[in-house]
PDB file of N, CA and C in Angstrom:
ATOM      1  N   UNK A   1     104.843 106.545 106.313  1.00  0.00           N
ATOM      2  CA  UNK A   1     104.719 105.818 105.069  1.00  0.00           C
ATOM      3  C   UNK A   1     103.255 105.780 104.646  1.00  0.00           C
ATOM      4  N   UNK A   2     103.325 105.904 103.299  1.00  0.00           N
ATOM      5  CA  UNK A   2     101.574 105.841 102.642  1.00  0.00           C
ATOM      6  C   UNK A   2     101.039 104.916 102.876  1.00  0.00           C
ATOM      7  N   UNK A   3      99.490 104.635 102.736  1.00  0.00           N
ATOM      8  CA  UNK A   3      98.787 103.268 102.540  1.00  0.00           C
ATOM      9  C   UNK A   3      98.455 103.614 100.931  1.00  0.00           C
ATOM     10  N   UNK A   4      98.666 102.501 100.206  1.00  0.00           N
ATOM     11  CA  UNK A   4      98.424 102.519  98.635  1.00  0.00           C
ATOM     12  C   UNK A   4      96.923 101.618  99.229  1.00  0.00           C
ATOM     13  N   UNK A   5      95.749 102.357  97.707  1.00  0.00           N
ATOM     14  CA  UNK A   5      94.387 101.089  97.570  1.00  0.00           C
ATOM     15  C   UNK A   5      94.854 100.611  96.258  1.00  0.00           C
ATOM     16  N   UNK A   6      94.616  99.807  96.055  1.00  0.00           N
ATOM     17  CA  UNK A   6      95.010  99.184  94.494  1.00  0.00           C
ATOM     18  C   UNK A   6      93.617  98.135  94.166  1.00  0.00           C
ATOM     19  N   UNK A   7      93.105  97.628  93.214  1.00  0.00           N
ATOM     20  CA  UNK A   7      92.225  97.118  92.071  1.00  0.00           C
ATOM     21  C   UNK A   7      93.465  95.938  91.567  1.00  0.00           C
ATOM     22  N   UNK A   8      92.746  94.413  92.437  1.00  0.00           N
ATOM     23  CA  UNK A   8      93.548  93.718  91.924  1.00  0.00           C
ATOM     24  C   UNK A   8      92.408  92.508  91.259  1.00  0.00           C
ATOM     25  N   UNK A   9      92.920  92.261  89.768  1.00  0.00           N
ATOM     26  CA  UNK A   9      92.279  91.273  89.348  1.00  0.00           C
ATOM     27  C   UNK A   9      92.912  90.193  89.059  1.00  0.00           C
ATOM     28  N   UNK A  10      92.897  88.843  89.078  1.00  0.00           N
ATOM     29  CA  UNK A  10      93.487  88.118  88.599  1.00  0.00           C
ATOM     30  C   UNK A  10      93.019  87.167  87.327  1.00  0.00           C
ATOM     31  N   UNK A  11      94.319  87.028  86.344  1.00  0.00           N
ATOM     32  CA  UNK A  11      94.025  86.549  84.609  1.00  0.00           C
ATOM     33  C   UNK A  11      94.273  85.147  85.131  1.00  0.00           C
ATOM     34  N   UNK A  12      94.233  84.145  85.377  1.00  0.00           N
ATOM     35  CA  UNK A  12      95.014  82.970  85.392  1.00  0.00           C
ATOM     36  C   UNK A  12      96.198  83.185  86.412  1.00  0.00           C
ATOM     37  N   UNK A  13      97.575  82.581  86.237  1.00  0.00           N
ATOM     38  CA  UNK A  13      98.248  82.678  87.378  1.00  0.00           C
ATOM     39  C   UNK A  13      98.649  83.924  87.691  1.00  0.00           C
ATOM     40  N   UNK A  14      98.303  85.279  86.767  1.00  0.00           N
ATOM     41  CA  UNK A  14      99.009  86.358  86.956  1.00  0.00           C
ATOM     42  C   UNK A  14      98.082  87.426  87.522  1.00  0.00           C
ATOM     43  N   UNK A  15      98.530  88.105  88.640  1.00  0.00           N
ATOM     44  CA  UNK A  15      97.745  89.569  89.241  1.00  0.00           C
ATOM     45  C   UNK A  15      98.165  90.573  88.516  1.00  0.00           C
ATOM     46  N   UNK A  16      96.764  91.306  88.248  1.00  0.00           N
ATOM     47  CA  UNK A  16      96.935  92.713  87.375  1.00  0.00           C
ATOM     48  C   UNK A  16      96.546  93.893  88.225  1.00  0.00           C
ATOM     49  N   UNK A  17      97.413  94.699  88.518  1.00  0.00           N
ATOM     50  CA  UNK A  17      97.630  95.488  89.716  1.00  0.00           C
ATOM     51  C   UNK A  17      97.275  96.629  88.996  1.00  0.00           C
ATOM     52  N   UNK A  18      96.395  97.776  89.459  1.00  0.00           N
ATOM     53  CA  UNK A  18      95.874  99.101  89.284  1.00  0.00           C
ATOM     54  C   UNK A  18      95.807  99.657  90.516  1.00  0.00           C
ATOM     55  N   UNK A  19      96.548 100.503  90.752  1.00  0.00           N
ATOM     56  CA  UNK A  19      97.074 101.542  91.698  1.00  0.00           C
ATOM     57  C   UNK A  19      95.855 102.623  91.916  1.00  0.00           C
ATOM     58  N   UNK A  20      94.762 102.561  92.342  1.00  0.00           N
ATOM     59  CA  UNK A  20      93.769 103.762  92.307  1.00  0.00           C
ATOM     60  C   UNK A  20      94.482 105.115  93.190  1.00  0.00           C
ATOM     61  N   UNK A  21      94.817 105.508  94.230  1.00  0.00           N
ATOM     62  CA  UNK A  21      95.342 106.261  95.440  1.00  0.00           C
ATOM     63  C   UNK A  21      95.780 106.174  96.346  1.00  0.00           C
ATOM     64  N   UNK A  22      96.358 106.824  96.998  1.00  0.00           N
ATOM     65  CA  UNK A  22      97.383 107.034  98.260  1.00  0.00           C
ATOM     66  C   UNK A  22      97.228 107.441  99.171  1.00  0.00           C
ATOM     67  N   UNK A  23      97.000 107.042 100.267  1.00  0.00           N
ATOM     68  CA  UNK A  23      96.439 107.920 100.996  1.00  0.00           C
ATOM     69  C   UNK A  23      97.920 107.610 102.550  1.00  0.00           C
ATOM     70  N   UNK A  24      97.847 109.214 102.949  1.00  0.00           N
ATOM     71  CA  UNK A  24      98.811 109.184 104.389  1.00  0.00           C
ATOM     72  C   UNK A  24      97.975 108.040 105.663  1.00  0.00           C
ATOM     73  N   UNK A  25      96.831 108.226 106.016  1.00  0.00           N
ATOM     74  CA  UNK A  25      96.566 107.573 107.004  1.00  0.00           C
ATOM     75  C   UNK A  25      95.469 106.261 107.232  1.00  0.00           C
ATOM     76  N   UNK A  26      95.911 105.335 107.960  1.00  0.00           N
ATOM     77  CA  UNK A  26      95.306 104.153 107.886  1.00  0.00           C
ATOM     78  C   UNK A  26      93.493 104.351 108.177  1.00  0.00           C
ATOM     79  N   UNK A  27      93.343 104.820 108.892  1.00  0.00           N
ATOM     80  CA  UNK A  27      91.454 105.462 108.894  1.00  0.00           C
ATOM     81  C   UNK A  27      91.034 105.456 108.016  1.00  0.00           C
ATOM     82  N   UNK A  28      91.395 106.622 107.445  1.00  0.00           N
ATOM     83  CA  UNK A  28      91.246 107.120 105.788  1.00  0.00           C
ATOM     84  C   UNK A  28      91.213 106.745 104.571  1.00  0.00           C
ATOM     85  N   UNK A  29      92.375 105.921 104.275  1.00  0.00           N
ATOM     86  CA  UNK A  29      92.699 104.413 103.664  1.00  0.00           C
ATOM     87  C   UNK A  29      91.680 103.402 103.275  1.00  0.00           C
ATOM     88  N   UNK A  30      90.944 102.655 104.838  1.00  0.00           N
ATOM     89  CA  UNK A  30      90.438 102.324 105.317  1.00  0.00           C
ATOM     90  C   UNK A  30      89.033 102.363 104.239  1.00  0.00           C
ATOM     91  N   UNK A  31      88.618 103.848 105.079  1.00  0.00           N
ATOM     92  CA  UNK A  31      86.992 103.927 104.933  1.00  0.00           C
ATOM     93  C   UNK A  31      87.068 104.529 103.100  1.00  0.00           C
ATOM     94  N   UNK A  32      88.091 104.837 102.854  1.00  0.00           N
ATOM     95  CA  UNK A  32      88.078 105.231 101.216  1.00  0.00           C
ATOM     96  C   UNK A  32      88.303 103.458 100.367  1.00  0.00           C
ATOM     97  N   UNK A  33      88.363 102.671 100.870  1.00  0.00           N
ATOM     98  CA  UNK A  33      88.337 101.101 100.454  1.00  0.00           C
ATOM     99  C   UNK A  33      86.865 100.689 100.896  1.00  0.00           C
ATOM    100  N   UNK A  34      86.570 100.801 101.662  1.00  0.00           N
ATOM    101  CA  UNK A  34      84.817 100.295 102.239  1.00  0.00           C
ATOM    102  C   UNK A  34      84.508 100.735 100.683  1.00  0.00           C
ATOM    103  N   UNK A  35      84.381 102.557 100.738  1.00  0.00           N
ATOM    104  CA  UNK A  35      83.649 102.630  99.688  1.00  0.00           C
ATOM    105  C   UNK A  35      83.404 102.553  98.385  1.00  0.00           C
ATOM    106  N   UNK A  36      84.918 102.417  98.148  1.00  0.00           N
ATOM    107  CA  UNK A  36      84.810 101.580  96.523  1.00  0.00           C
ATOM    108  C   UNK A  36      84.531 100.075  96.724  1.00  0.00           C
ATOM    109  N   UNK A  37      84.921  99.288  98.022  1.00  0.00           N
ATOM    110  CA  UNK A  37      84.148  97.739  97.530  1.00  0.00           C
ATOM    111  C   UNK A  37      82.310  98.367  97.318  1.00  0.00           C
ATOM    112  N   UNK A  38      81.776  98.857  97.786  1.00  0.00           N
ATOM    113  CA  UNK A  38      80.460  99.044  97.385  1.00  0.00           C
ATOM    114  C   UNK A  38      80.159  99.532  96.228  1.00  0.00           C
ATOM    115  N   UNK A  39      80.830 100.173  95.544  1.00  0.00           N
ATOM    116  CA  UNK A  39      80.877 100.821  94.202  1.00  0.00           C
ATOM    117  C   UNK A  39      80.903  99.766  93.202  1.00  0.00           C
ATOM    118  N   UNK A  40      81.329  98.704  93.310  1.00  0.00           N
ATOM    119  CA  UNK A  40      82.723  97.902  92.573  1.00  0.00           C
ATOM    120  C   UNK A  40      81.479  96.511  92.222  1.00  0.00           C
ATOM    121  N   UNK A  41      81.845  95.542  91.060  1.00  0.00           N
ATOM    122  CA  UNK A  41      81.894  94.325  91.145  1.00  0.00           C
ATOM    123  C   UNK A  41      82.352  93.130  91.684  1.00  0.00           C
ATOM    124  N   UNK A  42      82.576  92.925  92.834  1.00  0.00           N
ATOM    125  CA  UNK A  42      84.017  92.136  93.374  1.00  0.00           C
ATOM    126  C   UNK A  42      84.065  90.618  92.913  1.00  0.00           C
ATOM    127  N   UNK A  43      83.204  90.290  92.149  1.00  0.00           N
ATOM    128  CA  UNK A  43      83.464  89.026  91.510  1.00  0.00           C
ATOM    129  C   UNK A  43      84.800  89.110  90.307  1.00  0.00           C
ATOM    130  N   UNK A  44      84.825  90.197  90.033  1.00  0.00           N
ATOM    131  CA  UNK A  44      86.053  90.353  88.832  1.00  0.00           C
ATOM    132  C   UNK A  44      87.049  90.788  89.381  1.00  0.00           C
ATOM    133  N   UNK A  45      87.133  91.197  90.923  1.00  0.00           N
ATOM    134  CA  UNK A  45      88.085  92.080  91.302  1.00  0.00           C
ATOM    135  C   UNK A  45      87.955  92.161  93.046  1.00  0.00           C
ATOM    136  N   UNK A  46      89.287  92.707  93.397  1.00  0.00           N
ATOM    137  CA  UNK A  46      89.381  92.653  94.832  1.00  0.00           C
ATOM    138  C   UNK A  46      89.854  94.567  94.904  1.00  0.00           C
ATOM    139  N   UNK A  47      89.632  94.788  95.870  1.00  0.00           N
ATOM    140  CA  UNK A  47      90.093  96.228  96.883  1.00  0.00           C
ATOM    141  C   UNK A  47      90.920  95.745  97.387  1.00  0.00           C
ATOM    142  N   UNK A  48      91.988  96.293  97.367  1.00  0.00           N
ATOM    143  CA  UNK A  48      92.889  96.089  98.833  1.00  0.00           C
ATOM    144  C   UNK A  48      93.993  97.154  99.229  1.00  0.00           C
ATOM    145  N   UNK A  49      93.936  97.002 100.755  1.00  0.00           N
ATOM    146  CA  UNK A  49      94.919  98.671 100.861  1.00  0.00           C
ATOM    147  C   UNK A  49      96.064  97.790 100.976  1.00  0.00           C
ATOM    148  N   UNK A  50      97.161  98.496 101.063  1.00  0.00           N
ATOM    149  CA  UNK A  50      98.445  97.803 101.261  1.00  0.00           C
ATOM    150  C   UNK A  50      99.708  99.119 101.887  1.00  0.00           C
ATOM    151  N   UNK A  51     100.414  98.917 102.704  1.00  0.00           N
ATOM    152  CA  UNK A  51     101.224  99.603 103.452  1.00  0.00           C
ATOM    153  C   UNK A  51     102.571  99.487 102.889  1.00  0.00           C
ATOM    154  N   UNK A  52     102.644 100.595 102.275  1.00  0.00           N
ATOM    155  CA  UNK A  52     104.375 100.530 101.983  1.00  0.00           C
ATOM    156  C   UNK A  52     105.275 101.935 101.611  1.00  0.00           C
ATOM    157  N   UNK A  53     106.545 101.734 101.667  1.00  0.00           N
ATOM    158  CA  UNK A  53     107.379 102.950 101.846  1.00  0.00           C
ATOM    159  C   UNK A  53     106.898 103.442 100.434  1.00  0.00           C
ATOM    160  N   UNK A  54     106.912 102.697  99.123  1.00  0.00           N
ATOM    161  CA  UNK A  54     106.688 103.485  97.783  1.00  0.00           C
ATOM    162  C   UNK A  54     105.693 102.044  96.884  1.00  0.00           C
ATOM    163  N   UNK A  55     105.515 102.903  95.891  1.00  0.00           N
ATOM    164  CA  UNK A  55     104.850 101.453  95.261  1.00  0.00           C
ATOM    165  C   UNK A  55     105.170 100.464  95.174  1.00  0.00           C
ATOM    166  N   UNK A  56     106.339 100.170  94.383  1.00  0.00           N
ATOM    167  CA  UNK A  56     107.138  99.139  94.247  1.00  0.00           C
ATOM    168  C   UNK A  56     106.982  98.008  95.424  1.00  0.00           C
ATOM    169  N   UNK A  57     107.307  98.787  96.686  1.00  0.00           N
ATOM    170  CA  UNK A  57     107.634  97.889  98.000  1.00  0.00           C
ATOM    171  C   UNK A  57     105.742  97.508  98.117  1.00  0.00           C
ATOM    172  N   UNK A  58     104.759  98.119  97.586  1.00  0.00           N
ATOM    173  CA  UNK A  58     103.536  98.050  97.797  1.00  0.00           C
ATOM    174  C   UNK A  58     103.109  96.636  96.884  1.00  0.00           C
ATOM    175  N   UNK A  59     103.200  96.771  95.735  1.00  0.00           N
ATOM    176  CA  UNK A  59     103.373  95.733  94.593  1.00  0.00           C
ATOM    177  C   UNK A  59     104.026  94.633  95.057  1.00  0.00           C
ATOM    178  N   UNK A  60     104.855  94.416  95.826  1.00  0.00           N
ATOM    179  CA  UNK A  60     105.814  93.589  96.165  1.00  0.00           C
ATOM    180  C   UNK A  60     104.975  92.745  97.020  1.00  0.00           C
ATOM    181  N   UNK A  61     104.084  93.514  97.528  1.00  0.00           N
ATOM    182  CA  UNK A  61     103.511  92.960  98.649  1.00  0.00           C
ATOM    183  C   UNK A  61     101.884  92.437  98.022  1.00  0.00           C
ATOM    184  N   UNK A  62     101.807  92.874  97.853  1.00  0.00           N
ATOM    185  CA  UNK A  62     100.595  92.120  97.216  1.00  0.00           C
ATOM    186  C   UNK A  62     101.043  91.029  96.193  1.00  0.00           C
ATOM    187  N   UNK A  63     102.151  90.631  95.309  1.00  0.00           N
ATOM    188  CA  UNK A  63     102.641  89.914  94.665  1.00  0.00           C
ATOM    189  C   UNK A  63     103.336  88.570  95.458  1.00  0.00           C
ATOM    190  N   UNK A  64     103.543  88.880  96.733  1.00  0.00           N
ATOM    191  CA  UNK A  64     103.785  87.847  97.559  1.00  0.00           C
ATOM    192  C   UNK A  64     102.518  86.657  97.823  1.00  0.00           C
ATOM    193  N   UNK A  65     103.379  85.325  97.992  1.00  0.00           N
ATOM    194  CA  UNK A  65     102.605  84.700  98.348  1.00  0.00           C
ATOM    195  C   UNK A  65     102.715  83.817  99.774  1.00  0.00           C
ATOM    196  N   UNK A  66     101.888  84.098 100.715  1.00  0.00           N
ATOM    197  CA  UNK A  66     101.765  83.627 101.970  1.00  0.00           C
ATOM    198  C   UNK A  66     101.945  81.916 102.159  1.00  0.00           C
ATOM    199  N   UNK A  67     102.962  81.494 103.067  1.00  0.00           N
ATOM    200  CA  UNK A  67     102.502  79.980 102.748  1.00  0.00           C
ATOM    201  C   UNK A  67     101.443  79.647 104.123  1.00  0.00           C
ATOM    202  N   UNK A  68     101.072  78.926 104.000  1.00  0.00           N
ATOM    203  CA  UNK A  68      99.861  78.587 104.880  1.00  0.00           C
ATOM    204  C   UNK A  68     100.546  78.217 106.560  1.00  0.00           C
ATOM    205  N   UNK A  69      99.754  78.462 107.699  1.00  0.00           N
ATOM    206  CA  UNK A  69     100.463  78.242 108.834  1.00  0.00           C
ATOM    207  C   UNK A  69     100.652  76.709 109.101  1.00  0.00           C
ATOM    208  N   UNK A  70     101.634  76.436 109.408  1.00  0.00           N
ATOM    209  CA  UNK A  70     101.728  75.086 109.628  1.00  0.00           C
ATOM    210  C   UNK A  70     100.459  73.818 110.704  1.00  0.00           C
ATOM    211  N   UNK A  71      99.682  72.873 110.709  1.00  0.00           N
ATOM    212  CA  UNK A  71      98.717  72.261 111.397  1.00  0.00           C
ATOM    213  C   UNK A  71      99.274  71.390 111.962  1.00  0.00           C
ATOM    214  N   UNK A  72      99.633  71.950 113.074  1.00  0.00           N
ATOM    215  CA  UNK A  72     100.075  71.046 114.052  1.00  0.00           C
ATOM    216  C   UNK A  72      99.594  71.337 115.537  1.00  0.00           C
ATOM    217  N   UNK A  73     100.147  70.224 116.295  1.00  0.00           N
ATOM    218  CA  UNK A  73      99.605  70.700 118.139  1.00  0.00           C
ATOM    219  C   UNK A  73      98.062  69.819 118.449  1.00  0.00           C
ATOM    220  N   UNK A  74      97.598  70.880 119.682  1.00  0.00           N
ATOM    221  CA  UNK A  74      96.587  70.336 120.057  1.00  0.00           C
ATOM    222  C   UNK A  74      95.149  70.574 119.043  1.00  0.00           C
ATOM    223  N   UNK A  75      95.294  72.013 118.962  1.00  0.00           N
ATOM    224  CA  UNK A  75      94.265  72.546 118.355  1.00  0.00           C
ATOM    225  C   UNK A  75      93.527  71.928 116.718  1.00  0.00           C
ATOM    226  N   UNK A  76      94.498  70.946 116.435  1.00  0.00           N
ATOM    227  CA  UNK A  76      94.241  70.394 115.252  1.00  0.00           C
ATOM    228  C   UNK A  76      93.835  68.795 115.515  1.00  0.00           C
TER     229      UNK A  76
END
């Protein structure tokens, strides 16, 4: 499965997703994201690779939202 890089900005509550390339392997992926965050403004915008069977499932995933881990136990 590909790693998609995508150009994500956000308007208010909504992410605006730009698909830059595809790449087969996570290395590669990787160090082709290093070098556009250096290229880039990242105050207007984020890099991010994302792992998925096709875009859609890629989009999906970056459109998700994580809920926070629960604070509980000792460690808190």
């Amino acid at each position: 499965m590909p790693y998609y890089i995508y150009r994500v900005s956000q308007l208010g509550p909504i992410k605006q997703l730009e698909k830059l390339t595809q790449i087969e392997t996570f290395k590669e992926a990787s160090g082709t994201a290093k070098q556009m965050r250096k290229e880039v403004d990242l105050t207007k915008c984020k890099i991010q690779v994302v792992f998925g069977e096709n875009e859609l499932q890629a989009e999906e995933a970056l459109h998700s939202v994580r809920e926070p881990e629960p604070m509980t136990g000792d460690d808190y």
